[in-house]
C-alpha atoms as a PDB file:
ATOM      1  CA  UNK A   1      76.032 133.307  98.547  1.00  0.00           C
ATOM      2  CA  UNK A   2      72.462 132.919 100.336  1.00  0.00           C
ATOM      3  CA  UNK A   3      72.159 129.935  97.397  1.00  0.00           C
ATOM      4  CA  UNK A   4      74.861 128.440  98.423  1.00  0.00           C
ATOM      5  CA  UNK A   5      74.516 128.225 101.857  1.00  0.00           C
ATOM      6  CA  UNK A   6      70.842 127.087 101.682  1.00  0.00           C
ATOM      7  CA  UNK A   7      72.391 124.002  99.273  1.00  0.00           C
ATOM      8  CA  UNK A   8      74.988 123.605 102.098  1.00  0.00           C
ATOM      9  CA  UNK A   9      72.100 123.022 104.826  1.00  0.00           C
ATOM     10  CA  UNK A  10      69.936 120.897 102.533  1.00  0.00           C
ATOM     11  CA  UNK A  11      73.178 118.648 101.862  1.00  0.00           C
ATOM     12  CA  UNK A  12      73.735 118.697 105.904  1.00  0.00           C
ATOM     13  CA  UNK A  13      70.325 117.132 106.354  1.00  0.00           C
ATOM     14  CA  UNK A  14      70.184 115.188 103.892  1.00  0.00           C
ATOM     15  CA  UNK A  15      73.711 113.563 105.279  1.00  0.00           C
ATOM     16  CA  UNK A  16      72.212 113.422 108.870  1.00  0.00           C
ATOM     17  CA  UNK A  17      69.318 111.572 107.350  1.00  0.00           C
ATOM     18  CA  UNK A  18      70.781 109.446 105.236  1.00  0.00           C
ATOM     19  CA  UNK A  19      73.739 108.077 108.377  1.00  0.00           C
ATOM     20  CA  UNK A  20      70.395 107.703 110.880  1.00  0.00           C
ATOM     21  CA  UNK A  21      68.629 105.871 108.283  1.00  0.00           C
ATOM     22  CA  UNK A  22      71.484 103.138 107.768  1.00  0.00           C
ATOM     23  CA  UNK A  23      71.974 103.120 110.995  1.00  0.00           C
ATOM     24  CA  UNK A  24      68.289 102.153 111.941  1.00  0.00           C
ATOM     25  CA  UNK A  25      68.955  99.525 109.089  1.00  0.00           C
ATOM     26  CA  UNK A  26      71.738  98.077 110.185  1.00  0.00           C
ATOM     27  CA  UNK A  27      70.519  97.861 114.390  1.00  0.00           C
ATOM     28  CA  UNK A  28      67.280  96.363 113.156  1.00  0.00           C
ATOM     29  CA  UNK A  29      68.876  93.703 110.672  1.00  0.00           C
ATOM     30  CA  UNK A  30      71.425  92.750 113.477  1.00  0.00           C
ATOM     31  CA  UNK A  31      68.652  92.363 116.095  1.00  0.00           C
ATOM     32  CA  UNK A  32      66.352  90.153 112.906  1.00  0.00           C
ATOM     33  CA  UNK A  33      70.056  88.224 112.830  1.00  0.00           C
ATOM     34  CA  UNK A  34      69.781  88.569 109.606  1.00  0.00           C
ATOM     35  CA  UNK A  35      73.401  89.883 109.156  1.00  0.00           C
ATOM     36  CA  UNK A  36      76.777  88.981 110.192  1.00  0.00           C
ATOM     37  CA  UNK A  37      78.961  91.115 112.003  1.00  0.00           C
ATOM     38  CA  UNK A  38      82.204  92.320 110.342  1.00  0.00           C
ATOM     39  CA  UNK A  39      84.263  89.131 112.142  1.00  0.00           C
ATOM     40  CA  UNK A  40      81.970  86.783 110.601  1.00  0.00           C
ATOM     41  CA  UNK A  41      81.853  88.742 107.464  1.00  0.00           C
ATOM     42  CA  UNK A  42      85.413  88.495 107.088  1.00  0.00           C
ATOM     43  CA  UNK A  43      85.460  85.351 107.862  1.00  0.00           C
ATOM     44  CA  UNK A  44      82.665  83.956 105.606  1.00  0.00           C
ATOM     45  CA  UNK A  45      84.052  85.710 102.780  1.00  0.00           C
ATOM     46  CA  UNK A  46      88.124  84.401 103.217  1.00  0.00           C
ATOM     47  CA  UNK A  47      86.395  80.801 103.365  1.00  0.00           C
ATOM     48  CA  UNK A  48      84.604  81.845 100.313  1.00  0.00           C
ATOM     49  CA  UNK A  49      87.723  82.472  98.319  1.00  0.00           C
ATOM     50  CA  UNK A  50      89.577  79.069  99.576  1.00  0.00           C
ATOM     51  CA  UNK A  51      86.798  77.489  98.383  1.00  0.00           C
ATOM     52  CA  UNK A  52      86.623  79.258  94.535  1.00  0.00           C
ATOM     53  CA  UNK A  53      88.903  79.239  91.409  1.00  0.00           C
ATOM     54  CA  UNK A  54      88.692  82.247  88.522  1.00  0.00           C
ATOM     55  CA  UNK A  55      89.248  80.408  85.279  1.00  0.00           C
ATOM     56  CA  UNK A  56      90.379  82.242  81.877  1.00  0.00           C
ATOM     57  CA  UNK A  57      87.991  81.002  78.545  1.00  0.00           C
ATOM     58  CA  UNK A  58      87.139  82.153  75.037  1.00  0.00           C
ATOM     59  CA  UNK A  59      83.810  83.447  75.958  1.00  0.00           C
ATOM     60  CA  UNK A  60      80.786  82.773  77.966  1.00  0.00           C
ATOM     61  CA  UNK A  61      80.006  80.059  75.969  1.00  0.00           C
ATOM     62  CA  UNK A  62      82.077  77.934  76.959  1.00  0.00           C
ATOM     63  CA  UNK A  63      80.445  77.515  80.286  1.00  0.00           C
ATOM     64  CA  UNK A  64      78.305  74.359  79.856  1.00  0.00           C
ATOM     65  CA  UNK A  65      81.775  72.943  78.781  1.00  0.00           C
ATOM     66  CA  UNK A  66      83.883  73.801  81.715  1.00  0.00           C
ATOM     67  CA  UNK A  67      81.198  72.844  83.852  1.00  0.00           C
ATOM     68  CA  UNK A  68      81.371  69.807  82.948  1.00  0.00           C
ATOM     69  CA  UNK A  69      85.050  69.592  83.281  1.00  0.00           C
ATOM     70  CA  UNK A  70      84.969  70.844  86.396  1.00  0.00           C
ATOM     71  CA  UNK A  71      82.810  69.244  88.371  1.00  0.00           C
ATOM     72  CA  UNK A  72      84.603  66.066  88.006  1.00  0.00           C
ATOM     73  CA  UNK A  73      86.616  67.572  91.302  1.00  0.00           C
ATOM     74  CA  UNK A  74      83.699  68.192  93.518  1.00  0.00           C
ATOM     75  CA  UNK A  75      80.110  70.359  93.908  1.00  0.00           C
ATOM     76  CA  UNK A  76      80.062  73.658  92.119  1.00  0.00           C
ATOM     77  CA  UNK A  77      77.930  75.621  94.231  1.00  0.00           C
ATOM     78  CA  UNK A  78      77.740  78.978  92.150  1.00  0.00           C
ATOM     79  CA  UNK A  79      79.261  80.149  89.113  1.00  0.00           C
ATOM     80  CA  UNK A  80      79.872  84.057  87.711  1.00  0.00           C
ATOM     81  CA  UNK A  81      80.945  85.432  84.204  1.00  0.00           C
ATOM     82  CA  UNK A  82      82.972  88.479  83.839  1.00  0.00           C
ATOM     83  CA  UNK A  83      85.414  90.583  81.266  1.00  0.00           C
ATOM     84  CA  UNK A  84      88.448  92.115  81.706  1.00  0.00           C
ATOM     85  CA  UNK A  85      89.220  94.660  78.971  1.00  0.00           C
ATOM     86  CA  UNK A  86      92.311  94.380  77.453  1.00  0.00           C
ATOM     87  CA  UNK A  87      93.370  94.881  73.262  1.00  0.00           C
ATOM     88  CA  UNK A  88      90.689  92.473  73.337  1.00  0.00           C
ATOM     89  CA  UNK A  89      87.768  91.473  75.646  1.00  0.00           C
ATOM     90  CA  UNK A  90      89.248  88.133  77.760  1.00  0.00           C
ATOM     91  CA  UNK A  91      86.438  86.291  79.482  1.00  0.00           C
ATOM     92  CA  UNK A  92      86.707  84.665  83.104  1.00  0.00           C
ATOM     93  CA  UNK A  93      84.421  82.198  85.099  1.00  0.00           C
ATOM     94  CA  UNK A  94      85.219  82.909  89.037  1.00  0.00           C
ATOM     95  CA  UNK A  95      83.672  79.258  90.126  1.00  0.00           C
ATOM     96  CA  UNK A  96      82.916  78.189  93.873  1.00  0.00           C
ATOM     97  CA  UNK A  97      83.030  74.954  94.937  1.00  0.00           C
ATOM     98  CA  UNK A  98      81.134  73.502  98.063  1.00  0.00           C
ATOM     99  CA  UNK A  99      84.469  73.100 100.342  1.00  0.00           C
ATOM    100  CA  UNK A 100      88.000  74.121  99.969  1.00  0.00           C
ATOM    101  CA  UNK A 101      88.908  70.607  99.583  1.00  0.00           C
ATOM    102  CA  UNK A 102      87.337  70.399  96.153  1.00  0.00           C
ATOM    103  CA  UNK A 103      88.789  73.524  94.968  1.00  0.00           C
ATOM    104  CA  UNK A 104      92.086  72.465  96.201  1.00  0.00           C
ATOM    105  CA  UNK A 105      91.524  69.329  94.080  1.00  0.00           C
ATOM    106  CA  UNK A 106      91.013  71.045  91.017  1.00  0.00           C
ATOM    107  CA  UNK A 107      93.678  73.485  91.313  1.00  0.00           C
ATOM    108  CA  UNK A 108      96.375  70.381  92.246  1.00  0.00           C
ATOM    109  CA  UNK A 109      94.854  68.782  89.019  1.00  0.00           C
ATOM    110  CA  UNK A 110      95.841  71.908  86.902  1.00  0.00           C
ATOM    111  CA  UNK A 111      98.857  71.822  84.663  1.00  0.00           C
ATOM    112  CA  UNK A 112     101.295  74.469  84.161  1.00  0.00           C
ATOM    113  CA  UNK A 113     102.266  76.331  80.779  1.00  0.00           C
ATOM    114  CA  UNK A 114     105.066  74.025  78.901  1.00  0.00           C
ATOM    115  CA  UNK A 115     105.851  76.781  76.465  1.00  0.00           C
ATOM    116  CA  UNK A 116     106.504  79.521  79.112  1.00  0.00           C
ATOM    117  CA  UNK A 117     108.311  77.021  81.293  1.00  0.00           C
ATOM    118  CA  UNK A 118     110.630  74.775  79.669  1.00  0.00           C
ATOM    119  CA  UNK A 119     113.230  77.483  79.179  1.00  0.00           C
ATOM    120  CA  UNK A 120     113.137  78.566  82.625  1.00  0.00           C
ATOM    121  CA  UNK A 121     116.283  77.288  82.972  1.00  0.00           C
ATOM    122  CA  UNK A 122     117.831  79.530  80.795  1.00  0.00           C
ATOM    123  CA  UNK A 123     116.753  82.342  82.359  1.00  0.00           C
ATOM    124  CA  UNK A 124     113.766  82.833  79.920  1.00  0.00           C
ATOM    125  CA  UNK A 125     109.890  81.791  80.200  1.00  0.00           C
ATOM    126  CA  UNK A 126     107.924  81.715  83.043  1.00  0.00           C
ATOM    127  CA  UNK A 127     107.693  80.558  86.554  1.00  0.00           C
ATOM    128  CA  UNK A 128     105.576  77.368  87.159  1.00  0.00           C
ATOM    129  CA  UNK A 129     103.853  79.018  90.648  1.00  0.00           C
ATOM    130  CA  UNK A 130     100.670  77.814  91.859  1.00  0.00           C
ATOM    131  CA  UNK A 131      97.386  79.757  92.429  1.00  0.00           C
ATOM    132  CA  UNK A 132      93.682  80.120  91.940  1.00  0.00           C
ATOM    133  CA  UNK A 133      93.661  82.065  88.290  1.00  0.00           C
ATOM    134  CA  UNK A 134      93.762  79.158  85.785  1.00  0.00           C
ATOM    135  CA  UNK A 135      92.860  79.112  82.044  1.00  0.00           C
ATOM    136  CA  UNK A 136      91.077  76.199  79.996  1.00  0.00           C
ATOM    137  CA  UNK A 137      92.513  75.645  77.038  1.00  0.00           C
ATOM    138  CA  UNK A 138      91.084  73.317  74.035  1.00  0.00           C
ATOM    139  CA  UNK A 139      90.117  69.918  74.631  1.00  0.00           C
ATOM    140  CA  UNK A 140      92.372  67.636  72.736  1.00  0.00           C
ATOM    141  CA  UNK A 141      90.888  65.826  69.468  1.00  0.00           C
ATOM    142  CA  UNK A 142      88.460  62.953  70.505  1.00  0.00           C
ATOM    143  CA  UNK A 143      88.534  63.870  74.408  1.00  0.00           C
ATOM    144  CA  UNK A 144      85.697  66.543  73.866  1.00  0.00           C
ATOM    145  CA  UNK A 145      82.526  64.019  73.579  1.00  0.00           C
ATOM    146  CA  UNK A 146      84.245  61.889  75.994  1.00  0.00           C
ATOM    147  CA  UNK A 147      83.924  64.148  78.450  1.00  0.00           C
ATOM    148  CA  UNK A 148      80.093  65.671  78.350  1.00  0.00           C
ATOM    149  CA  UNK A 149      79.334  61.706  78.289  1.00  0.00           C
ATOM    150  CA  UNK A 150      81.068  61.787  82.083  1.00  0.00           C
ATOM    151  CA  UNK A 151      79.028  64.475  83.476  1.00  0.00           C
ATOM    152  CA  UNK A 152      77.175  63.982  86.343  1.00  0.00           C
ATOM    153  CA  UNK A 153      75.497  66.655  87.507  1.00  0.00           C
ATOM    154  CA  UNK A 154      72.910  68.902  86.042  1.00  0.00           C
ATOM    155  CA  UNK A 155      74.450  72.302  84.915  1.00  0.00           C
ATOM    156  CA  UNK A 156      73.501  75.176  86.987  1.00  0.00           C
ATOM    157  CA  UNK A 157      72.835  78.660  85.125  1.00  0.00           C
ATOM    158  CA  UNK A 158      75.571  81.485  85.722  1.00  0.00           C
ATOM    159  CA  UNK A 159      75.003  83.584  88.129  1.00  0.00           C
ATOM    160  CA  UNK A 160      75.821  86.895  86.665  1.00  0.00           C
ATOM    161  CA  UNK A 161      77.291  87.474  82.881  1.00  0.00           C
ATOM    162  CA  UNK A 162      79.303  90.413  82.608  1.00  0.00           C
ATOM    163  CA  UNK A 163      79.263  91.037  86.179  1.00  0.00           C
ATOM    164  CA  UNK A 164      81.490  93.611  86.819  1.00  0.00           C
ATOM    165  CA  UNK A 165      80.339  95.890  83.835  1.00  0.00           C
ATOM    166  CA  UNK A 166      78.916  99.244  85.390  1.00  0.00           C
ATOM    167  CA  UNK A 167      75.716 100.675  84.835  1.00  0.00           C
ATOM    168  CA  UNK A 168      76.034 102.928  81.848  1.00  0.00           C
ATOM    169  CA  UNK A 169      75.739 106.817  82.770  1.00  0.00           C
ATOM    170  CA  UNK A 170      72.512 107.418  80.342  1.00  0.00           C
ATOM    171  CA  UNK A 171      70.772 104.368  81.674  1.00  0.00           C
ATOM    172  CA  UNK A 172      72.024 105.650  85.275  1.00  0.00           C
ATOM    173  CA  UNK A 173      70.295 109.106  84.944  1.00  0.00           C
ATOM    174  CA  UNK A 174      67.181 107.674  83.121  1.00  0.00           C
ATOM    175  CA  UNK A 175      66.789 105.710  86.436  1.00  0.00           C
ATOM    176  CA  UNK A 176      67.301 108.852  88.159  1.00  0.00           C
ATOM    177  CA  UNK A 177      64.925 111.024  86.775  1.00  0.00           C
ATOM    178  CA  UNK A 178      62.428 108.737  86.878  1.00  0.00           C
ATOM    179  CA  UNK A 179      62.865 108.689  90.917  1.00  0.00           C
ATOM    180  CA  UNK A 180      60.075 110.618  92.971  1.00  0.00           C
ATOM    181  CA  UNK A 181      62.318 112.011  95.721  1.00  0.00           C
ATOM    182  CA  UNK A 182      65.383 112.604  96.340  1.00  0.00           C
ATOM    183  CA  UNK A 183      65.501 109.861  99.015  1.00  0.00           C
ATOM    184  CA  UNK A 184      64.846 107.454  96.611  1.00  0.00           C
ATOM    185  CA  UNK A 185      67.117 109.055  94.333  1.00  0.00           C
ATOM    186  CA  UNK A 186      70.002 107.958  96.557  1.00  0.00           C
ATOM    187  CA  UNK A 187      68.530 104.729  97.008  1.00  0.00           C
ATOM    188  CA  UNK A 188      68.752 104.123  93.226  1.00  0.00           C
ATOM    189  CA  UNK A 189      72.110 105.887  93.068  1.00  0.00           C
ATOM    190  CA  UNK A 190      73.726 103.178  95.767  1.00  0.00           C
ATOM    191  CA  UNK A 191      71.649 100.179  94.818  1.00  0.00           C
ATOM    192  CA  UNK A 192      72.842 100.475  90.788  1.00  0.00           C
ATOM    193  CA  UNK A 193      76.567 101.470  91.724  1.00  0.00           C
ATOM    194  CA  UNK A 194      77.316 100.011  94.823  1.00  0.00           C
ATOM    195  CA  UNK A 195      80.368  96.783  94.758  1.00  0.00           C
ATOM    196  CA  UNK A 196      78.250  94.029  93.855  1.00  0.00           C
ATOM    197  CA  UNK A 197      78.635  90.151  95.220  1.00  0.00           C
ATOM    198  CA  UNK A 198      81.227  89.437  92.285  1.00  0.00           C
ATOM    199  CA  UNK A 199      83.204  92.121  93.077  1.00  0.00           C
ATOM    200  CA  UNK A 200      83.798  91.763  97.106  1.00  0.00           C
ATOM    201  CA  UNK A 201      84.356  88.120  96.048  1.00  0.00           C
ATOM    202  CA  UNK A 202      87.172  89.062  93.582  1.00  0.00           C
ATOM    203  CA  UNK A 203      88.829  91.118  96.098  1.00  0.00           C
ATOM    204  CA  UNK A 204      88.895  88.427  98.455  1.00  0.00           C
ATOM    205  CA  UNK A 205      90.436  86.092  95.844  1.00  0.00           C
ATOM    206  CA  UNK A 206      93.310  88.864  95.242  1.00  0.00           C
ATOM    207  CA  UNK A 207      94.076  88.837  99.281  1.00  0.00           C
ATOM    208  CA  UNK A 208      94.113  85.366  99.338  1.00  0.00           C
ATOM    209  CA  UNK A 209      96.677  85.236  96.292  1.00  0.00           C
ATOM    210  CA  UNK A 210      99.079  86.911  98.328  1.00  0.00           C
ATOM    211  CA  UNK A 211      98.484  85.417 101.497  1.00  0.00           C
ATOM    212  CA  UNK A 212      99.086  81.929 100.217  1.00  0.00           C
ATOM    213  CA  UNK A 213     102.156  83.168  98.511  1.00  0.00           C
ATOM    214  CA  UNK A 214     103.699  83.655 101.991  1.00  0.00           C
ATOM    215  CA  UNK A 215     102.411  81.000 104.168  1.00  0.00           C
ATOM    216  CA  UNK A 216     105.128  78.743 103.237  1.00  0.00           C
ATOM    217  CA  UNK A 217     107.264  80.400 105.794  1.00  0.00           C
ATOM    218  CA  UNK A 218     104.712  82.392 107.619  1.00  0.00           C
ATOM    219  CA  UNK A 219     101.876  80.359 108.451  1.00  0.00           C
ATOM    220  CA  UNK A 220      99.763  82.624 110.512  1.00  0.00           C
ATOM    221  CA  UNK A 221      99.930  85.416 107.712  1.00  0.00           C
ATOM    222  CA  UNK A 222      96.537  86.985 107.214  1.00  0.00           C
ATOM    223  CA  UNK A 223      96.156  89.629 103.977  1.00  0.00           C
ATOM    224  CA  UNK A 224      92.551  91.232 104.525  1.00  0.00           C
ATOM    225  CA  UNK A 225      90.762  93.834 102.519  1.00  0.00           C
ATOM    226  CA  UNK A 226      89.461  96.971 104.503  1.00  0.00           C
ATOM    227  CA  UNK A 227      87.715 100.222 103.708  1.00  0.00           C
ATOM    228  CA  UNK A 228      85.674 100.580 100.856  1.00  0.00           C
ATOM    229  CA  UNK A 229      85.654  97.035  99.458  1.00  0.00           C
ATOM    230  CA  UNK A 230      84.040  95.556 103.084  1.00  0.00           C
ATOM    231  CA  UNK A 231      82.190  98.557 104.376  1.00  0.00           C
ATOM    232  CA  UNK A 232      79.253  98.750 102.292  1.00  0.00           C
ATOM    233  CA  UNK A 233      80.405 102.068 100.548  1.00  0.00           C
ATOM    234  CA  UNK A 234      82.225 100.474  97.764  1.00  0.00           C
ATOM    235  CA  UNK A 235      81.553 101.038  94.072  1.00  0.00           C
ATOM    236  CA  UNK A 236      82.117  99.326  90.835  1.00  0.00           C
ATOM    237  CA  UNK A 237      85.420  99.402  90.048  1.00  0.00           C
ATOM    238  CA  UNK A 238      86.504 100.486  93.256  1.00  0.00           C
ATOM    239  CA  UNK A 239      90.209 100.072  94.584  1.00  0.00           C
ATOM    240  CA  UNK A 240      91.297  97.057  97.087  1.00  0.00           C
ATOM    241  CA  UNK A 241      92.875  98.268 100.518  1.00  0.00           C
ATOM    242  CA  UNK A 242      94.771  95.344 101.745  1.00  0.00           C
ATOM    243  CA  UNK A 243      96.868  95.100 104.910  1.00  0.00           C
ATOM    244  CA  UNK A 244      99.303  92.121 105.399  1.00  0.00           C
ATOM    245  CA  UNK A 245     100.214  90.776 109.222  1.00  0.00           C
ATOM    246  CA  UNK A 246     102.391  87.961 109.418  1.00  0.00           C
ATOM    247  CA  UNK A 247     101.547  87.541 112.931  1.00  0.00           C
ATOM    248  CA  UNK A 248      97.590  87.281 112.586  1.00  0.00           C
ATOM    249  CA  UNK A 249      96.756  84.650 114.823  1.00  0.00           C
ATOM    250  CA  UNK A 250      99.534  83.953 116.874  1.00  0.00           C
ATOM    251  CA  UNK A 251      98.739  86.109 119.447  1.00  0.00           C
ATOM    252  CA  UNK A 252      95.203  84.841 120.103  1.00  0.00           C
ATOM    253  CA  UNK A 253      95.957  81.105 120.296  1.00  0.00           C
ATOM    254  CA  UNK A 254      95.764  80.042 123.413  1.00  0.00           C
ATOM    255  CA  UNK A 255      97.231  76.650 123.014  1.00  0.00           C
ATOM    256  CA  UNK A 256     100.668  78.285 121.302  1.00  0.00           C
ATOM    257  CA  UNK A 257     100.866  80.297 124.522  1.00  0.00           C
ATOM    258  CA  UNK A 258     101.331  77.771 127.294  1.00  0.00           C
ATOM    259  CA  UNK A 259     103.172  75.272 124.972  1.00  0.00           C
ATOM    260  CA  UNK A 260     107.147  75.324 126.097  1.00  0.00           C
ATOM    261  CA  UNK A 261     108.766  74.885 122.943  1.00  0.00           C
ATOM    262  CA  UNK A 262     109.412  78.358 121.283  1.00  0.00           C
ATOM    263  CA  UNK A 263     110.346  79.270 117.624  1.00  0.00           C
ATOM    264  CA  UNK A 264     113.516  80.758 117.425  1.00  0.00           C
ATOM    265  CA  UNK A 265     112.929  84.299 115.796  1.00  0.00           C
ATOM    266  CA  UNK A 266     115.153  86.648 113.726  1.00  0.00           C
ATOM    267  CA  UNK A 267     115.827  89.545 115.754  1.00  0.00           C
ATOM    268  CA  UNK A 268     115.289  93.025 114.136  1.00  0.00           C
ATOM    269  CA  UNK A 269     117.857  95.423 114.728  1.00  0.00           C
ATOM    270  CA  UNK A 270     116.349  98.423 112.911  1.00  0.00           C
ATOM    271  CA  UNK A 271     113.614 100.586 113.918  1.00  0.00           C
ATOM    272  CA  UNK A 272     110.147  99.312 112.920  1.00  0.00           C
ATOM    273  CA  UNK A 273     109.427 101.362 110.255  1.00  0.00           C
ATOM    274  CA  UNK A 274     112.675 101.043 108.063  1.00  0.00           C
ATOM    275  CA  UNK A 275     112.051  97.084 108.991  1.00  0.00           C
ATOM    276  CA  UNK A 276     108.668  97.282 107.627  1.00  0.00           C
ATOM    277  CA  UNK A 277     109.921  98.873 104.656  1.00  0.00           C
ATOM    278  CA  UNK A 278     112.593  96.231 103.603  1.00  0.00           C
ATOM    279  CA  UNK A 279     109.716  93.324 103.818  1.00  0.00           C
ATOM    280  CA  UNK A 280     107.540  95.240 101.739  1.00  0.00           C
ATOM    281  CA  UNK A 281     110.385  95.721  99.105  1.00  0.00           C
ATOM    282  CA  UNK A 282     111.291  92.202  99.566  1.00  0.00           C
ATOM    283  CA  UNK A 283     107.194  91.414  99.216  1.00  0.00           C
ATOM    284  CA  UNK A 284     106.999  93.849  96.291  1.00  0.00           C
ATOM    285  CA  UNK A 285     109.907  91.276  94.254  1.00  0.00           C
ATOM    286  CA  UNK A 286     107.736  88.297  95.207  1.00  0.00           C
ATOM    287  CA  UNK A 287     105.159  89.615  93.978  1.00  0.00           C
ATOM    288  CA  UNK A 288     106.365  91.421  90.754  1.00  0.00           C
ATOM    289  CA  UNK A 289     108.704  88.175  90.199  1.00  0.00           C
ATOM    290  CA  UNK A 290     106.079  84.987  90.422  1.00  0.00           C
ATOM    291  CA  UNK A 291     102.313  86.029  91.181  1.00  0.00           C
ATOM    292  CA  UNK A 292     100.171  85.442  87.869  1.00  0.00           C
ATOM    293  CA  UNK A 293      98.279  88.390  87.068  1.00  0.00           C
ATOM    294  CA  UNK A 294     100.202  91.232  88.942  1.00  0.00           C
ATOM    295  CA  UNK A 295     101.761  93.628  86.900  1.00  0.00           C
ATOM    296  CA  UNK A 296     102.947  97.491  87.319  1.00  0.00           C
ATOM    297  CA  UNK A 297     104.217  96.800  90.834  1.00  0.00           C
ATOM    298  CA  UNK A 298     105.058 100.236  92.493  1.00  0.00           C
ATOM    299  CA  UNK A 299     106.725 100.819  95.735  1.00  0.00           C
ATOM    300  CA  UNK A 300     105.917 103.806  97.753  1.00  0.00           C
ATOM    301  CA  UNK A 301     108.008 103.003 100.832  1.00  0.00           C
ATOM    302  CA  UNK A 302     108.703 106.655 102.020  1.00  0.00           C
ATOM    303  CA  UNK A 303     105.023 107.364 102.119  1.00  0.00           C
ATOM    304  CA  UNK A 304     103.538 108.001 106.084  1.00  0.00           C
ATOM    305  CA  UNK A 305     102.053 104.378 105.454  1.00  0.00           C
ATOM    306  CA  UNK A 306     104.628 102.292 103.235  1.00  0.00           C
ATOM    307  CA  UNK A 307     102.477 101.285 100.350  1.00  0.00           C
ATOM    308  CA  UNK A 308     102.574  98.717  97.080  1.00  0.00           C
ATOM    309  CA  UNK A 309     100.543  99.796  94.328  1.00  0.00           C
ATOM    310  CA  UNK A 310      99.718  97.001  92.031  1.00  0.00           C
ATOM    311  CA  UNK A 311      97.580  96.422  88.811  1.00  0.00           C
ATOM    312  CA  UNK A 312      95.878  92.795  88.955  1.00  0.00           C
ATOM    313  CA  UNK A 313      95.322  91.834  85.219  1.00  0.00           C
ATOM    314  CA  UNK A 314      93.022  88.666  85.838  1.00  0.00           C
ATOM    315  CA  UNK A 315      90.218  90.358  87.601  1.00  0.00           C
ATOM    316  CA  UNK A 316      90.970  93.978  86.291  1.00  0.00           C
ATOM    317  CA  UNK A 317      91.728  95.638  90.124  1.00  0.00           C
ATOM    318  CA  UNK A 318      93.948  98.315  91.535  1.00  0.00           C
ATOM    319  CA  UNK A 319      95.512  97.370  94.620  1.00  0.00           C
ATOM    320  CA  UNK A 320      97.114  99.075  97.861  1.00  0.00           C
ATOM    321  CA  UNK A 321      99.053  96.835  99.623  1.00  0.00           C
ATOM    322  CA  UNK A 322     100.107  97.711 103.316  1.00  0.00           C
ATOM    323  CA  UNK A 323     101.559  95.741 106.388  1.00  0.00           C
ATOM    324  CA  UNK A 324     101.638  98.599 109.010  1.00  0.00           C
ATOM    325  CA  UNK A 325      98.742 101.166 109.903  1.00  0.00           C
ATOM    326  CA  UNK A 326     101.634 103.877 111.150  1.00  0.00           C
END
């Protein structure tokens, strides 16, 4: 018992520590102005994903080629490899362009699948929807050399290859035991774990998937990504909080507010939670029905806080989806 609660203390301070140390961290990077706050975070990072595409290959090697493809739409600024793990490894290139015009360009260019389409009218193949998460298939014969000869810009190298592979657990305690304190023990333990640039990226890109896929009719929709995946205590492989408003910006602009024309608005006659739960079954069919890449949709609509629980195949993520904080 003594054991034990001598561990407890040593734990205590070592959790008191650890909170004053980031918290001298963070007040002395804010006052270098070194880092963002989490507006501009946010922000930064949802102009990150307009501005990137995540692109299905055969394998990293094909990276010089779509390069080179790509770039015929505008400036690729930075480029990551990844791997989803499926009955077989499938390979991904998450590419960011310089401005979200470019990336818009080479998503508009993109074609959809003819084999999966063409019987949609009989009720069979699949739905022609537009997104971010493309695949490159095989140059046609003669178009390959034709191509590399138009490239104009130098190919830059990837930035990470198999980026969202974790540090293996032998590797992970070799680094460990090889630490001189326990202080740096933690370090090592958060710096070799922690959600990496790829990953907060991807999440992004999976909030921005469904936010398009609503701004048709809700223009001020906002899906953003809280918790672990923004707060600097995510890991690899960590789940993707997302909360949904359809009424994001609305509020705070000021020019909306004194204009005298006023959008006529459905009136809800139910309370607001059973109202929040009917969107989020209607969002749940949306997305079950036409987003690429979502699959085993759940609805947990009784829950405290009406959740949808969704697998994203195309950049291997567990997602909660919410649109009230009740």
């Amino acid at each position: 018992m003594n054991t034990l609660m001598r561990r407890a203390q040593q734990l205590h301070h070592w959790r008191t520590y650890c909170i004053k140390q980031c918290t001298a961290a963070c007040i002395e990077a804010a006052a270098r102005g070194n880092r963002p706050n989490y507006e501009e975070f946010i922000s930064n990072r949802h102009q990150q994903a307009q501005r990137s595409i995540v692109v299905q290959v055969s394998s990293e090697k094909s990276y010089n080629e779509l390069y080179n493809y790509c770039s015929r739409f505008g400036r690729i600024i930075t480029a990551h490899h990844y791997c989803v793990q499926h009955e077989d490894e499938l390979h991904y290139m998450l590419l960011e362009y310089a401005s979200p015009g470019e990336a818009t360009a080479a998503i508009d260019s993109s074609a959809y699948n003819a084999e999966l389409s063409t019987n949609g009218g009989a009720g069979a193949g699949g739905i022609p929807v537009r997104s971010p998460f493309l695949w490159f298939r095989a140059a046609a014969a003669g178009k390959r050399s034709q191509a590399k000869l138009s490239a104009n810009h130098k190919t830059i190298p990837l930035a990470t290859i198999d980026g969202t592979r974790p540090l293996g657990q032998e590797h992970l305690q070799t680094l460990l035991r090889g630490a001189e304190s326990i202080e740096q023990q933690l370090q090592l333990l958060y710096e070799h774990t922690r959600l990496n640039d790829l990953g907060v990226r991807m999440r992004f890109l999976a909030a921005l998937q469904v936010q398009q896929a609503v701004s048709g009719m809700f223009p001020d929709a906002r899906a953003q990504p809280f918790g672990s995946s923004v707060n600097g205590f995510g890991r690899m492989g960590c789940d993707l909080d997302l909360i949904l408003r359809f009424d994001s910006d609305t509020i705070a602009n000021g020019q909306r507010e004194l204009s005298r024309l006023v959008y006529h608005t459905k009136e809800n006659l139910s309370n607001g939670r059973s109202q929040t739960q009917r969107q989020m079954e209607c969002i749940g069919d949306i997305m079950h029905l036409f987003l690429p890449g979502i699959c085993h949709v759940r609805r947990i609509l009784q829950a405290r806080v009406p959740i949808i629980k969704y697998h994203h195949e195309h950049l291997d993520l567990e997602v909660d989806l919410s649109m009230s904080n009740l």
